[in-house]
N, C-alpha and C. Protein backbone atom coordinates (compact mmCIF):
# COMPACT_ATOMS: atom_id res chain seq x y z
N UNK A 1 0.85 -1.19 0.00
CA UNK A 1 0.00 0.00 0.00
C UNK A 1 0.89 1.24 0.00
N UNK A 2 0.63 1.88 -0.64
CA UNK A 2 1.50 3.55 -0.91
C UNK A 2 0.45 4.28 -0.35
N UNK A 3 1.27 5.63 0.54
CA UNK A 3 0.63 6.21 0.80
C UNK A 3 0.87 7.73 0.86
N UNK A 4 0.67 8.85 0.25
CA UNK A 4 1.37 9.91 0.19
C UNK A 4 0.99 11.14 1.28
N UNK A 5 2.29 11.31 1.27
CA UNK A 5 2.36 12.23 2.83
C UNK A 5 2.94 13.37 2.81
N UNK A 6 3.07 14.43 2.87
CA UNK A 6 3.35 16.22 2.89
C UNK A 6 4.15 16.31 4.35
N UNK A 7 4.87 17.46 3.76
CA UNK A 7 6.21 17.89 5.65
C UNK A 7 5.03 18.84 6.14
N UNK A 8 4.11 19.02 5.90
CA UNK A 8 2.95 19.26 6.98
C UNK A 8 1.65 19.66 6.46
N UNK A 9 0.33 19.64 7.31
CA UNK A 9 -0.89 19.51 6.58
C UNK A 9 -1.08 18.42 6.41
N UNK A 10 -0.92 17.28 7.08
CA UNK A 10 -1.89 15.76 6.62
C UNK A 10 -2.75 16.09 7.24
N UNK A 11 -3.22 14.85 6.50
CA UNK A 11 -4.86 14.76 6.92
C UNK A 11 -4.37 13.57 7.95
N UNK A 12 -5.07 14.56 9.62
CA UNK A 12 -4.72 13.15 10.59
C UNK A 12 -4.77 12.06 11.03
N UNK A 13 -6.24 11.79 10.09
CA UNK A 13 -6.78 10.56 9.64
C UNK A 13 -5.34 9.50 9.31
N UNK A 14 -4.08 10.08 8.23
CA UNK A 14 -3.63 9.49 7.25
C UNK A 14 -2.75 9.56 8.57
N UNK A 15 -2.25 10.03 9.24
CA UNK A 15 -1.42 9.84 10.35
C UNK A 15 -1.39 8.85 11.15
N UNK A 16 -2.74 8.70 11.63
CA UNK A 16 -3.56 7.71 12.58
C UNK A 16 -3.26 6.20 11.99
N UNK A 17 -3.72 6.49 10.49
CA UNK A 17 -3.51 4.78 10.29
C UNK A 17 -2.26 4.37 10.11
N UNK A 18 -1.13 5.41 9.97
CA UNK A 18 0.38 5.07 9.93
C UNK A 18 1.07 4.22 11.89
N UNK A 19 0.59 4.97 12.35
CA UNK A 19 0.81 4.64 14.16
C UNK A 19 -0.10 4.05 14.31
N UNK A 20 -1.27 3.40 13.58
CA UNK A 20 -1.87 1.75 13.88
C UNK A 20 -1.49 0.88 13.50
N UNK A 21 -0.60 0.74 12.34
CA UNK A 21 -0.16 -0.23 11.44
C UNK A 21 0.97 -0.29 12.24
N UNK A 22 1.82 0.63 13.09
CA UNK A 22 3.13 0.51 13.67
C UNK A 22 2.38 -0.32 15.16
N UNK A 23 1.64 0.59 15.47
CA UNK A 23 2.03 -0.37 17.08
C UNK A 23 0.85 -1.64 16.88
N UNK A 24 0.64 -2.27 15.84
CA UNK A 24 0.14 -3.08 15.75
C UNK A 24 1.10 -4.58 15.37
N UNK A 25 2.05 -3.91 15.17
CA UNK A 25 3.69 -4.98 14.76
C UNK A 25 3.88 -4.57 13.12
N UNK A 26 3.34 -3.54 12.47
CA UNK A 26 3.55 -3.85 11.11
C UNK A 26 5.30 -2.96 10.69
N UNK A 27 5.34 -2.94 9.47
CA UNK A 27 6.62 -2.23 9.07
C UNK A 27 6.06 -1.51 7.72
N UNK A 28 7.15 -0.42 8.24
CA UNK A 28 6.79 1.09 6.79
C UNK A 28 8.31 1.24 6.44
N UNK A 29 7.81 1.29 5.19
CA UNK A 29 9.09 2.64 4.24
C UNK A 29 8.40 3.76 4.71
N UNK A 30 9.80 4.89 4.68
CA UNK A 30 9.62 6.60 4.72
C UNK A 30 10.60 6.95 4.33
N UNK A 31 10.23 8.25 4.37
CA UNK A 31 11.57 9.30 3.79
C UNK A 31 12.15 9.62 4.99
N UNK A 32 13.79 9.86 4.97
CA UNK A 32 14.27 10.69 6.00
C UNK A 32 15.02 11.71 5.83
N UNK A 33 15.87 12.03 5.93
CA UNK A 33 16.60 13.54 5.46
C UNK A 33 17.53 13.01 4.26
N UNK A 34 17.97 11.79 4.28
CA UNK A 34 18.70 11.45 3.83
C UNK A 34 18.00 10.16 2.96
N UNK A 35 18.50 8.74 3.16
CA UNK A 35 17.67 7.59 2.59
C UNK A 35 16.50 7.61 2.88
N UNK A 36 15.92 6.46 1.85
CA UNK A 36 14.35 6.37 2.86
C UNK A 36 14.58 4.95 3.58
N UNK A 37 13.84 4.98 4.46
CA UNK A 37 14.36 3.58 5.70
C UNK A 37 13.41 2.61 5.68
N UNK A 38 13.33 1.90 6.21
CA UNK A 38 12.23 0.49 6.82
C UNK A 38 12.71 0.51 8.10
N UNK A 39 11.60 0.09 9.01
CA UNK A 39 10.81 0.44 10.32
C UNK A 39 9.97 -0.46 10.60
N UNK A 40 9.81 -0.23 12.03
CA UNK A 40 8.41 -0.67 13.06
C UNK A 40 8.67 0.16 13.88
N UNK A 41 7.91 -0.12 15.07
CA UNK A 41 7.99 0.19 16.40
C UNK A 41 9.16 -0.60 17.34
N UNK A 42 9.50 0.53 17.49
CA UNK A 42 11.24 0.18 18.22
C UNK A 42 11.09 -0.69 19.51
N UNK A 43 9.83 -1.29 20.09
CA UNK A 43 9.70 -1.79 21.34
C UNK A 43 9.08 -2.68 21.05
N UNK A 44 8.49 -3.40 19.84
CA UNK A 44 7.83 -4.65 19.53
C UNK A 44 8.81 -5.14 18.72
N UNK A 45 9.54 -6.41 19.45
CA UNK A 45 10.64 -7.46 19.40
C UNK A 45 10.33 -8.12 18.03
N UNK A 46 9.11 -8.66 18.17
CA UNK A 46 8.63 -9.48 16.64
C UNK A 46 8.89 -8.47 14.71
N UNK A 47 8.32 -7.38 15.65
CA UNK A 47 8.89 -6.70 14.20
C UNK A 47 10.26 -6.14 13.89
N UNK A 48 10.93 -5.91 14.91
CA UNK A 48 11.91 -5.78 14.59
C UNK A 48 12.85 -7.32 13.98
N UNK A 49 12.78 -8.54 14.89
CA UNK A 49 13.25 -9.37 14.02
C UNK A 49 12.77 -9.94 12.98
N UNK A 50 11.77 -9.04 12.36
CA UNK A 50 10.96 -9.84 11.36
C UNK A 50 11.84 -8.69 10.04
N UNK A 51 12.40 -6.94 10.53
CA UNK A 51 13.28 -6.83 9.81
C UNK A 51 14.81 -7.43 9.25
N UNK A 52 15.09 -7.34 10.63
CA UNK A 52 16.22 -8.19 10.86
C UNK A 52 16.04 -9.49 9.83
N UNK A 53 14.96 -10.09 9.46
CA UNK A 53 14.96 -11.42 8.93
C UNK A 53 14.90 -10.91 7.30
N UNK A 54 14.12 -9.66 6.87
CA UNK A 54 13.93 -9.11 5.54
C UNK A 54 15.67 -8.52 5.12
N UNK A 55 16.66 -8.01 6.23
CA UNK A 55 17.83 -7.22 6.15
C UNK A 55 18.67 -8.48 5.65
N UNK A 56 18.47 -9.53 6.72
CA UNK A 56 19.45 -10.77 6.33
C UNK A 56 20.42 -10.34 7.63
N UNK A 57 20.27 -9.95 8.71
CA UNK A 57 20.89 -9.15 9.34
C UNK A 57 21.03 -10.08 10.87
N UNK A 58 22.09 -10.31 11.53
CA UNK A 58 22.01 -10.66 12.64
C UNK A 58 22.20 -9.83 13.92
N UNK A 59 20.86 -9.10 14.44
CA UNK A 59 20.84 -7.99 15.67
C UNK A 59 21.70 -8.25 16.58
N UNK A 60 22.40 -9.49 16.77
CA UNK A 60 23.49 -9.96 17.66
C UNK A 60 24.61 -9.43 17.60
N UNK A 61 24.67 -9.27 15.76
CA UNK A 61 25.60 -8.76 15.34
C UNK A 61 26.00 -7.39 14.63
N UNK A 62 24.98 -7.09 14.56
CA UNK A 62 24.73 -5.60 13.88
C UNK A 62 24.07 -4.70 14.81
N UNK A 63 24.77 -3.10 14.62
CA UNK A 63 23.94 -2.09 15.49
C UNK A 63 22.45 -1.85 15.13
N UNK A 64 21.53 -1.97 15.81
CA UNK A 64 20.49 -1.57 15.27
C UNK A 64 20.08 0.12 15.88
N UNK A 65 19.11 0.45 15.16
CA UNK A 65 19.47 2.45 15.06
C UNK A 65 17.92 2.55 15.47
N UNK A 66 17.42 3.76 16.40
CA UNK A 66 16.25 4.10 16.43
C UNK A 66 16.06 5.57 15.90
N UNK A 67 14.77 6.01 15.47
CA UNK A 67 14.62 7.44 15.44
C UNK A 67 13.57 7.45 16.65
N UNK A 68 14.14 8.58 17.00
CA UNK A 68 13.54 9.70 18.15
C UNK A 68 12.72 10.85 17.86
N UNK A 69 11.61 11.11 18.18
CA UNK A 69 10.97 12.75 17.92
C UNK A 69 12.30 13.85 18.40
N UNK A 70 12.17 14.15 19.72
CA UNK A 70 13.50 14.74 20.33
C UNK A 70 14.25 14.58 21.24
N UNK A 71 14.76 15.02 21.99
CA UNK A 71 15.76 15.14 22.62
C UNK A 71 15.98 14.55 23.90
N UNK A 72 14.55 15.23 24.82
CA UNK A 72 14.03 14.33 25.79
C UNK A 72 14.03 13.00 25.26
N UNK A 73 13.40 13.03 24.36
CA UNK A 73 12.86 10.84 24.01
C UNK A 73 14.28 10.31 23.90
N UNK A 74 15.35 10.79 23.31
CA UNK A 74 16.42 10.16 23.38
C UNK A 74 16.80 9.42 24.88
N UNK A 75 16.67 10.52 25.50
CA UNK A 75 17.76 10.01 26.94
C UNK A 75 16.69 8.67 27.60
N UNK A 76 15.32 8.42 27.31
CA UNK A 76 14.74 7.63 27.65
C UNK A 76 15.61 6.13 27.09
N UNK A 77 16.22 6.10 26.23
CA UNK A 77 16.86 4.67 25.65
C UNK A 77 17.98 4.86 25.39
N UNK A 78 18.86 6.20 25.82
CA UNK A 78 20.34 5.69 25.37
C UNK A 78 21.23 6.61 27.01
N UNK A 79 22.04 6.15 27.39
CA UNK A 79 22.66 7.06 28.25
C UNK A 79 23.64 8.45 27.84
N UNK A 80 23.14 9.66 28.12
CA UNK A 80 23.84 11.05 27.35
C UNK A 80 24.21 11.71 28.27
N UNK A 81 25.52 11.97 27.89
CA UNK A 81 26.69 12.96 28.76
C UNK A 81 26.06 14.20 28.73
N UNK A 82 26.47 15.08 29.25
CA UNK A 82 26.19 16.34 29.14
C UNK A 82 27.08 16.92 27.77
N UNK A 83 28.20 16.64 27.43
CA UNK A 83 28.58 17.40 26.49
C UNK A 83 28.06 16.23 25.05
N UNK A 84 27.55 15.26 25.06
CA UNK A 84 27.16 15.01 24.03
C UNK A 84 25.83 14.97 23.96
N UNK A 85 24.96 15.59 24.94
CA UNK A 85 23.50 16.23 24.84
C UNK A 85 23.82 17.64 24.48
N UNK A 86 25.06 18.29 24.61
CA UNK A 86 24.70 19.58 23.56
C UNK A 86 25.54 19.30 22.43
N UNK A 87 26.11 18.42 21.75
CA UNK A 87 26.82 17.96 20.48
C UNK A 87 25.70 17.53 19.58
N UNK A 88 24.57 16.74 20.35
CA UNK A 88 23.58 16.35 19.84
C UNK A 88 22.61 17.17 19.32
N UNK A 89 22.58 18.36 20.17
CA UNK A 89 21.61 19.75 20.42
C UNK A 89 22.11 20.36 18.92
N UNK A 90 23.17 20.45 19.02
CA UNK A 90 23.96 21.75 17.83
C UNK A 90 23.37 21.01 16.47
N UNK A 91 22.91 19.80 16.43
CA UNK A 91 23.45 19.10 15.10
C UNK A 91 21.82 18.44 14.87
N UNK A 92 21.44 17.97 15.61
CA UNK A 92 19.91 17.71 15.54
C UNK A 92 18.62 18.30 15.65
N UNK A 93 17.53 18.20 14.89
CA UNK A 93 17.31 17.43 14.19
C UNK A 93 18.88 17.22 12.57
N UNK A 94 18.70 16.32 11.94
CA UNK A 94 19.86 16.39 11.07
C UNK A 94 19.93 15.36 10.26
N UNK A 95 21.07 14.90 9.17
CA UNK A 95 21.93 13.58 9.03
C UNK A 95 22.73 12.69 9.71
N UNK A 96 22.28 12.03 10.86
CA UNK A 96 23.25 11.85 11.72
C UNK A 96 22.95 10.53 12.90
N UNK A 97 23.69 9.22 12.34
CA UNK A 97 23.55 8.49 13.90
C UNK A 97 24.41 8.54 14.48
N UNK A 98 23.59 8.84 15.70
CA UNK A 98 25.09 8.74 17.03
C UNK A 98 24.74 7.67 17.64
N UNK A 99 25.75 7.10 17.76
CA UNK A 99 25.91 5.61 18.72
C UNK A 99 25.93 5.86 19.77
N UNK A 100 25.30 5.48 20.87
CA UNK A 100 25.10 5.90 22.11
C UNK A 100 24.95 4.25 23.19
N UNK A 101 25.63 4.39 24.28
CA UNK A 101 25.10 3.38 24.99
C UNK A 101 23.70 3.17 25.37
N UNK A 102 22.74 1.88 25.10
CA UNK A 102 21.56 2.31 25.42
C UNK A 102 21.11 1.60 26.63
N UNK A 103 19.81 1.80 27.13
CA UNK A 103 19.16 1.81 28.54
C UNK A 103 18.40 0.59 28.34
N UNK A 104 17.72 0.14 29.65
CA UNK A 104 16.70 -0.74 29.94
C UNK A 104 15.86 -0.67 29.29
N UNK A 105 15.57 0.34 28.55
CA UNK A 105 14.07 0.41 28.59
C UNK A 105 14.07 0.07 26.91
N UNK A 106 15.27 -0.43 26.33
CA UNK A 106 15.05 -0.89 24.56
C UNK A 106 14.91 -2.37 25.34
N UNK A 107 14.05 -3.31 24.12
CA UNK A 107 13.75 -4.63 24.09
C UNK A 107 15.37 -5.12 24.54
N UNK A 108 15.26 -6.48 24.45
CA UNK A 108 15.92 -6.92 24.80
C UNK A 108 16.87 -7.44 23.55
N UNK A 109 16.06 -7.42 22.40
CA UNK A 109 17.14 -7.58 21.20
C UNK A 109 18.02 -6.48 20.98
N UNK A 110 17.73 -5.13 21.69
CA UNK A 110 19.13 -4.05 21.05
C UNK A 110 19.58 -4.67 22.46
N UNK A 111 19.32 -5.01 23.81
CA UNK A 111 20.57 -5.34 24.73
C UNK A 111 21.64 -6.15 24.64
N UNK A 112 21.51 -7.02 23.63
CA UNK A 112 22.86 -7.86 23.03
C UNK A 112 23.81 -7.40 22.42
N UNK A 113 23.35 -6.13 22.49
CA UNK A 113 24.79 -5.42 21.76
C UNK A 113 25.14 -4.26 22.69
N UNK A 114 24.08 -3.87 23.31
CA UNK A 114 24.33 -2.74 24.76
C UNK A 114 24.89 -1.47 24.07
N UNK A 115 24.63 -1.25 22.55
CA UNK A 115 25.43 -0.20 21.80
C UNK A 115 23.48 0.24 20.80
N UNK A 116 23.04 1.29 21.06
CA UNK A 116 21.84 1.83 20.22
C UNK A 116 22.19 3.31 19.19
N UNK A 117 21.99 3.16 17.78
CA UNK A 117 22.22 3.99 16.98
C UNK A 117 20.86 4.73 17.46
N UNK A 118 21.14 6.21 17.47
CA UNK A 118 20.11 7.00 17.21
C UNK A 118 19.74 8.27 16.46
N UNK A 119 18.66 8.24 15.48
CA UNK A 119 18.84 9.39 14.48
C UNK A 119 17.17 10.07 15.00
N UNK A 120 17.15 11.45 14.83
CA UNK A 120 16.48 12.50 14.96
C UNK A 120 16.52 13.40 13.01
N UNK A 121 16.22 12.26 12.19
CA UNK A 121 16.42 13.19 10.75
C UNK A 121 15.35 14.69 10.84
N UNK A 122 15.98 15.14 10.09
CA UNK A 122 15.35 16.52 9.64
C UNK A 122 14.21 16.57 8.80
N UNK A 123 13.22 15.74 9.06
CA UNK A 123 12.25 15.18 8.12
C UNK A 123 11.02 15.05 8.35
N UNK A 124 9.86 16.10 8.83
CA UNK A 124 8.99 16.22 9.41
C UNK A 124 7.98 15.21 9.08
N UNK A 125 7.48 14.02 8.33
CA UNK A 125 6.90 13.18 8.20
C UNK A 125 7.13 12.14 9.11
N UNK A 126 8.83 11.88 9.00
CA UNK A 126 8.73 10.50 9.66
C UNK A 126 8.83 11.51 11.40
N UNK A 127 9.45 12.00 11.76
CA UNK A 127 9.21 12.91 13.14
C UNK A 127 8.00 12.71 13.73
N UNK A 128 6.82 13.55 12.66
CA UNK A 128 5.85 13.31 13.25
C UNK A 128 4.74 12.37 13.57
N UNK A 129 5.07 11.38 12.77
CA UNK A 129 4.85 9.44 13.10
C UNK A 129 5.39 9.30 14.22
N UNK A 130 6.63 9.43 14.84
CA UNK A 130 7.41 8.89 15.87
C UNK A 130 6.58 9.74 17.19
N UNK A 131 6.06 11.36 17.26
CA UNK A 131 5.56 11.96 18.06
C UNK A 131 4.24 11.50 18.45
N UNK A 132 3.42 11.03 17.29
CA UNK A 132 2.31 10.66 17.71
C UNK A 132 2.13 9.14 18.12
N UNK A 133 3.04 8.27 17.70
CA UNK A 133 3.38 7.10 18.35
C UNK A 133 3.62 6.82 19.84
N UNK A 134 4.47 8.04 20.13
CA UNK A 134 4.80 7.89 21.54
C UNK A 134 5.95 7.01 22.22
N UNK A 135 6.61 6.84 21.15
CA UNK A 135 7.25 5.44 21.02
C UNK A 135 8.61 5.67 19.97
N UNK A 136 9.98 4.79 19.97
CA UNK A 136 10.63 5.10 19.20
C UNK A 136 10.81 4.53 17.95
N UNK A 137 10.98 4.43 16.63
CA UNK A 137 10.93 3.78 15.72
C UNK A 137 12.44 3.15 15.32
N UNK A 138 12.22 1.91 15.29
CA UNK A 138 13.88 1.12 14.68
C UNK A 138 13.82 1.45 13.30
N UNK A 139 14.85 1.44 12.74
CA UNK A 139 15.32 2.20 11.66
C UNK A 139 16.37 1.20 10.92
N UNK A 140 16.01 1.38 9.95
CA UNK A 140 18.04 0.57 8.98
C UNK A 140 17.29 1.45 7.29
N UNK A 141 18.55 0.71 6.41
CA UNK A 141 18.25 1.15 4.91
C UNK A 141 17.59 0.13 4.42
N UNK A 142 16.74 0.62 3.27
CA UNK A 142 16.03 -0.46 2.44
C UNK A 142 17.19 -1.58 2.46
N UNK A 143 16.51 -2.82 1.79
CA UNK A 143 17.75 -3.86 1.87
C UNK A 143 17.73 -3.96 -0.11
N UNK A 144 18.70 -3.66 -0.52
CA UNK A 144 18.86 -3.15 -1.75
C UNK A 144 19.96 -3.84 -1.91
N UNK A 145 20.08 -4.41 -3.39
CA UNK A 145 21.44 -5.45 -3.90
C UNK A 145 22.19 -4.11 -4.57
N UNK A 146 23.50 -4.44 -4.74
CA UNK A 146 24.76 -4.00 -5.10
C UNK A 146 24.37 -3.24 -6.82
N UNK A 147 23.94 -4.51 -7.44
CA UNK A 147 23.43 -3.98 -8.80
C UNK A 147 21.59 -3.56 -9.15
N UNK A 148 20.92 -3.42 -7.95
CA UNK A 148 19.77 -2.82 -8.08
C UNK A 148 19.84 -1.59 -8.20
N UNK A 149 18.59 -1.30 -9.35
CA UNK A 149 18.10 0.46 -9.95
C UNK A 149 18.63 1.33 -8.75
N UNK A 150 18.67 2.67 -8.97
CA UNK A 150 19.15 3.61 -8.03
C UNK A 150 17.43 4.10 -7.65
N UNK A 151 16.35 3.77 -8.82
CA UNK A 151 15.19 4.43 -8.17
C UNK A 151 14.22 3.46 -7.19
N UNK A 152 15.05 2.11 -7.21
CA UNK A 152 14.57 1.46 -5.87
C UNK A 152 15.02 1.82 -4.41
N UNK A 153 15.36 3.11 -4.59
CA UNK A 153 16.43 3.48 -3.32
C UNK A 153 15.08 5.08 -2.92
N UNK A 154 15.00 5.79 -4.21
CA UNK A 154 14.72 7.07 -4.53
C UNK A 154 13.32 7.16 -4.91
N UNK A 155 12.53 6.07 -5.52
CA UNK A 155 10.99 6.28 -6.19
C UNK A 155 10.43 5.84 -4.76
N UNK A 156 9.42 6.32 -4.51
CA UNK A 156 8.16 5.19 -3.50
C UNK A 156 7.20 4.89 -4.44
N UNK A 157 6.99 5.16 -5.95
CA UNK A 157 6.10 3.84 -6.54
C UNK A 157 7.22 2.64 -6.45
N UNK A 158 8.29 3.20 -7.18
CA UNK A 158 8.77 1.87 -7.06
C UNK A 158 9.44 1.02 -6.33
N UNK A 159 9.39 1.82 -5.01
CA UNK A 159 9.58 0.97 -3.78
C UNK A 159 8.76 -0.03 -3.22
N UNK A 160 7.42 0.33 -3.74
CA UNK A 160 6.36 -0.35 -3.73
C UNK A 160 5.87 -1.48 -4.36
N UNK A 161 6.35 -0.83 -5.66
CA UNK A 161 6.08 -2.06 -6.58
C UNK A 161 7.88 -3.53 -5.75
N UNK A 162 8.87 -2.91 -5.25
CA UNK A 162 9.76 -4.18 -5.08
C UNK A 162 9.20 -4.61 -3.76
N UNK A 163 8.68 -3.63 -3.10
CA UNK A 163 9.12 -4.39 -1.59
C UNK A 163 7.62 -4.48 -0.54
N UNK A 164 6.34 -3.66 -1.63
CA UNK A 164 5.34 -4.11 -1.33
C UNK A 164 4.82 -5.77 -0.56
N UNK A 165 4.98 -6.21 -0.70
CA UNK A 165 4.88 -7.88 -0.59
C UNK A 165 5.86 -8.09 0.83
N UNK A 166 6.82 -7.19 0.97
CA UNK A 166 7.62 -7.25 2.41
C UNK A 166 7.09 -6.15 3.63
N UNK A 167 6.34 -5.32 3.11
CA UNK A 167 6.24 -3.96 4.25
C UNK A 167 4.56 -4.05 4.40
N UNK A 168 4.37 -3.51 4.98
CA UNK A 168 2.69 -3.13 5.37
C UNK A 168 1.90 -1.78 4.64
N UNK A 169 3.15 -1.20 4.42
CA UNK A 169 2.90 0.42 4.01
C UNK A 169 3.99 0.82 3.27
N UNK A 170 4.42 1.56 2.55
CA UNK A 170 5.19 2.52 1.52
C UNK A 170 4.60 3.64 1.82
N UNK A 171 5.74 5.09 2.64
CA UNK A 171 4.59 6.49 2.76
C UNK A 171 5.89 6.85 1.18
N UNK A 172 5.08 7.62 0.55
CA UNK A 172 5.29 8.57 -0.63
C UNK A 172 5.53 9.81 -0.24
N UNK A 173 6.77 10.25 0.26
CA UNK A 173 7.10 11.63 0.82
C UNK A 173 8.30 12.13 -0.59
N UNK A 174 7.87 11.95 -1.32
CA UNK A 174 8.38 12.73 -2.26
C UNK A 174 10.24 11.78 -2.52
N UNK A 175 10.51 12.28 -3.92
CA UNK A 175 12.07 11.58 -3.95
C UNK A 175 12.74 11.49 -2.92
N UNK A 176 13.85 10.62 -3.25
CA UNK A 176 14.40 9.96 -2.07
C UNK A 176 15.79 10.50 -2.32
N UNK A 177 16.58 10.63 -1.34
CA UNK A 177 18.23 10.83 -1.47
C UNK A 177 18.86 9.90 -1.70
N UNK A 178 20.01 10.05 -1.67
CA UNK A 178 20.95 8.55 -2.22
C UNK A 178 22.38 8.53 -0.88
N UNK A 179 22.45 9.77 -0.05
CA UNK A 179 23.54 9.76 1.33
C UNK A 179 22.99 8.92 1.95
N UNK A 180 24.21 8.47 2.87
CA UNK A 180 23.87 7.93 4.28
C UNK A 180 24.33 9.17 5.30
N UNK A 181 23.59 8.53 6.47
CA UNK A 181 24.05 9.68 7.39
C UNK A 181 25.27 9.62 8.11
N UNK A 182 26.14 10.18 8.48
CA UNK A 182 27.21 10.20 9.13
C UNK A 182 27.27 9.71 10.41
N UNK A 183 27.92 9.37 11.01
CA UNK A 183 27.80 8.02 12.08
C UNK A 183 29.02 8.48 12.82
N UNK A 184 28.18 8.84 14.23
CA UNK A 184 28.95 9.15 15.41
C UNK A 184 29.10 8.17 16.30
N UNK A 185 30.19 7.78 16.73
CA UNK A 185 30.38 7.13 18.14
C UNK A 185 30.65 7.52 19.36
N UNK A 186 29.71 7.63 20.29
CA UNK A 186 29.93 8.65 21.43
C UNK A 186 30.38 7.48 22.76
N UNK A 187 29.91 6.27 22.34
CA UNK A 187 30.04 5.51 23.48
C UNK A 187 31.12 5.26 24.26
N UNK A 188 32.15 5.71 24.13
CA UNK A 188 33.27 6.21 24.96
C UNK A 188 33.24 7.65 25.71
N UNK A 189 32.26 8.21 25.60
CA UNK A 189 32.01 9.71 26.21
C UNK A 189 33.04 10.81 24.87
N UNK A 190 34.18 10.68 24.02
CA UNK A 190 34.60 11.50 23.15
C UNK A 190 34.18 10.96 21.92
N UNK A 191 33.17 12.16 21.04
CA UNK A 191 32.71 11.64 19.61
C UNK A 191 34.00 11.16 18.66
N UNK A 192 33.57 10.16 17.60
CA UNK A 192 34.34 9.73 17.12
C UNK A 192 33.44 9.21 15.52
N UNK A 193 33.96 10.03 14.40
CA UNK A 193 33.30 9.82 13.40
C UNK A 193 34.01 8.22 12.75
N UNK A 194 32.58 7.65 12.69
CA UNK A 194 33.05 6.45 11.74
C UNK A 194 32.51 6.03 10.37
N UNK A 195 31.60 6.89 9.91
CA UNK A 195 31.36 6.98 8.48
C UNK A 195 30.85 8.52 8.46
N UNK A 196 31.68 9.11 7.24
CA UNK A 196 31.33 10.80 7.42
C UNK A 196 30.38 9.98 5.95
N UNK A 197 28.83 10.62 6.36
CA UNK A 197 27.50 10.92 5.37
C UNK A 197 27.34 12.06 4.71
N UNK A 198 26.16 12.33 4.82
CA UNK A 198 25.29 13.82 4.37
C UNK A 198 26.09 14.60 5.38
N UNK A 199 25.81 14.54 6.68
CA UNK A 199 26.04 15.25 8.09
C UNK A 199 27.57 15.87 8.16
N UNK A 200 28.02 16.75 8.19
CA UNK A 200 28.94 17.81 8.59
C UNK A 200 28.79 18.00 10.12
N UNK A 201 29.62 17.55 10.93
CA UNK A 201 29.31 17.51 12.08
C UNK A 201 29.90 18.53 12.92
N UNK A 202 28.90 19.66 13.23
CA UNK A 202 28.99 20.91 14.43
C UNK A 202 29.72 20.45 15.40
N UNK A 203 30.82 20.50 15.67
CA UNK A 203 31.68 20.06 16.99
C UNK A 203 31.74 21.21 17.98
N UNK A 204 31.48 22.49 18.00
CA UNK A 204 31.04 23.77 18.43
C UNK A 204 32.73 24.14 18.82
């Protein structure tokens, strides 16, 4: 199902059924500042390994990343220093996961790695899914082969037409980018870039 969505002015109707399909266990494509991603609800275990199973991905072994509305919601699932709650401040909303140690309160599949990516994109669609959810959304990139189209990355028809049959929903927020986001590691308390993305990172 495709569904097209505006950086503001939905109809909240079209909102509503996006955060039923999530906290019901389902999974969405969206746009984010950067790629467009695949998702659930960051606290229902089943959908997340049901990405994990579409990624080919072992959560044991791979970081898995949440988006956050803001700032507050962060510190609820990851532990933040004071100087990397204003590193975070300068630079977010943005392009940007920061790796952060995370808390009790993620499932128990991000605790096997005790390491939670977290992005706040600059992208008022998927933001405001995550606000009215109440809840944080797990996050990764489409799962896209080496020699697949560049507009299976960039179209949402034709994200739809590949991966329809894997997701619950496709939102249509307009073309897609082709960056990744830049990837901070804070979990030592000093940031430490390990893939420079889109994101130019404000070190103040």
């Amino acid at each position: 199902m495709l569904l097209k969505l505006y950086n503001q002015n939905n109809n909240p109707r079209d909102l509503e059924e996006v955060v039923n399909i999530l906290k019901d266990g389902g999974i969405i494509i969206y746009p984010t500042d950067t790629m467009y991603g695949i998702g659930c609800h960051g606290l229902k275990e089943r959908a997340i390994e049901r990405i994990c199973q579409i990624k080919g991905i072992d959560p044991r072994k791979n970081n898995l990343s949440i988006i956050c509305y803001d700032l507050s919601s962060i510190s609820e699932y990851a532990k933040v220093s004071n100087n990397i709650f204003k590193l975070m401040k300068r630079n977010l909303p943005g392009p940007f996961t920061f790796i952060l140690n995370g808390t009790t309160r993620l499932p128990k599949i991000f605790r096997n790695r005790k390491e939670v990516g977290i992005r706040m994109p600059d992208n008022n669609i998927i933001r405001e899914i995550a606000r009215l959810l109440d809840a944080p959304i797990m996050t990764t990139t489409l799962p896209l082969e080496d020699h697949d189209d560049i507009g299976y990355a960039t179209n949402p028809e034709l994200m739809e037409e590949r991966f329809g049959d894997l997701v619950d929903l496709v939102i249509d927020g307009g073309m897609g980018g082709v960056e990744l986001s830049t990837v901070v590691d804070c979990t030592d308390g000093e940031p430490e870039i390990v893939r420079q993305g889109k994101g130019i990172l404000d070190e103040g």
